[in-house]
C-alpha atoms as a PDB file:
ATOM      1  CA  UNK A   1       0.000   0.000   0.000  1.00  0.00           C
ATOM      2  CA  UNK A   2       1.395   3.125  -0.800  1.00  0.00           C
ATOM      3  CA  UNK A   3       1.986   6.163   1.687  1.00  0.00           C
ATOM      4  CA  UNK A   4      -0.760   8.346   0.445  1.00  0.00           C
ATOM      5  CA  UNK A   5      -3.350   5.911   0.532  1.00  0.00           C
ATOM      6  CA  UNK A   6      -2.565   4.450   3.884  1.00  0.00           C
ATOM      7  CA  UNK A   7      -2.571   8.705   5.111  1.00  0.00           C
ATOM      8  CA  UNK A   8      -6.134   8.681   3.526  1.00  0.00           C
ATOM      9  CA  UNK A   9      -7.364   5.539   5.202  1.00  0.00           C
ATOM     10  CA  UNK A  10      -6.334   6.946   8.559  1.00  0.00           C
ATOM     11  CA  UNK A  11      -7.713  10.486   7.895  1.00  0.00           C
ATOM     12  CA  UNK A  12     -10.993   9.021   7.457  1.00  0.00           C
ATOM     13  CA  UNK A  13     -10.921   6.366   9.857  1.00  0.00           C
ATOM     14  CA  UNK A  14      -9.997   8.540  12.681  1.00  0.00           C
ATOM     15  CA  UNK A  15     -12.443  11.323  11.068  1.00  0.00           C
ATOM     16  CA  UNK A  16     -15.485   8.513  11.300  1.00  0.00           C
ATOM     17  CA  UNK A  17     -14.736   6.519  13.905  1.00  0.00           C
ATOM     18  CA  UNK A  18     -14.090   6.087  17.378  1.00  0.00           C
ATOM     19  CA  UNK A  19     -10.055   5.644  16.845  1.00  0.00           C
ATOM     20  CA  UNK A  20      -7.795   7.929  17.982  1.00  0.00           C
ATOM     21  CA  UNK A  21      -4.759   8.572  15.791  1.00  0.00           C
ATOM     22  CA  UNK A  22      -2.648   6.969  17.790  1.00  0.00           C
ATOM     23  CA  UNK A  23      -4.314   3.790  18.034  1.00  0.00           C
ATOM     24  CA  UNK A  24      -4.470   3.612  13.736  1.00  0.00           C
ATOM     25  CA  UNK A  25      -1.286   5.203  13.554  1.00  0.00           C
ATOM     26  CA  UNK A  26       0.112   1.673  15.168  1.00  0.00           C
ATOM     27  CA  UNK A  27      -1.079  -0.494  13.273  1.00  0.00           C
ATOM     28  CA  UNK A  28      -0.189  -2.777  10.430  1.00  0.00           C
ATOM     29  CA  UNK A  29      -1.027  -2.245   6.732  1.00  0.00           C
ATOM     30  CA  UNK A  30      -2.968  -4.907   6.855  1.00  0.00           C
ATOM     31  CA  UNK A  31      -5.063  -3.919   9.643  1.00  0.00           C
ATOM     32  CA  UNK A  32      -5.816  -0.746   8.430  1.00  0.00           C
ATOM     33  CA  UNK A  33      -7.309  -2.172   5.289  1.00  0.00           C
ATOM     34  CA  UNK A  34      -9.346  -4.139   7.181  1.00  0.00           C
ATOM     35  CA  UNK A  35     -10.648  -1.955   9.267  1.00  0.00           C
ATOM     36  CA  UNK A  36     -11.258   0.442   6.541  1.00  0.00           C
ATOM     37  CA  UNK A  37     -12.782  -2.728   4.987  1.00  0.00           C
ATOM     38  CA  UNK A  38     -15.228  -3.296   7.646  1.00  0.00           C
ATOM     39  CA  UNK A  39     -16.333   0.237   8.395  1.00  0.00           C
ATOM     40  CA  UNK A  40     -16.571   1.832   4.912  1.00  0.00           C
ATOM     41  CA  UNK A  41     -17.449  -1.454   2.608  1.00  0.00           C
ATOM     42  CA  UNK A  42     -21.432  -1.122   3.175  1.00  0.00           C
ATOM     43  CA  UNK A  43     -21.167   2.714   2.262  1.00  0.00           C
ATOM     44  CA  UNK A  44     -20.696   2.036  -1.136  1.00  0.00           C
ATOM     45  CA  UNK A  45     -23.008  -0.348  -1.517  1.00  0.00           C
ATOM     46  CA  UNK A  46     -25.937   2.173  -0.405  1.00  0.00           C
ATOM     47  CA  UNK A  47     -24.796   4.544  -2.660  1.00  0.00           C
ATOM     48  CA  UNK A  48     -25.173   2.273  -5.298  1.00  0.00           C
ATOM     49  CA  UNK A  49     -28.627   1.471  -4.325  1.00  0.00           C
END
C-alpha cells in the first residue's frame, strides 16, 4: 500500500470513527485495510442502491 493511501485511510478512519490517531497510527497495513474494509465497505453499496 502506498503512503498516500494508507494517510487517507487513517484520515478518514480517525475522522469517522471512534479511533484515535494513535491507536491507527500503530497499526499494520494490513489492519488498516481491514478496518477500513469493515467500516466503509457497506457505504458504497448504499450509494449504489
Amino acid at each position: 500500500m502506498s503512503q498516500a493511501m494508507r494517510n487517507d485511510m487513517i484520515e478518514r478512519l480517525c475522522s469517522r470513527t471512534s479511533m484515535n490517531e494513535n491507536e491507527v497510527v500503530c497499526l499494520s497495513d494490513a489492519e488498516v485495510e481491514y478496518y477500513h474494509w469493515l467500516y466503509f465497505e457497506d457505504e458504497s453499496v448504499y450509494n449504489l442502491m
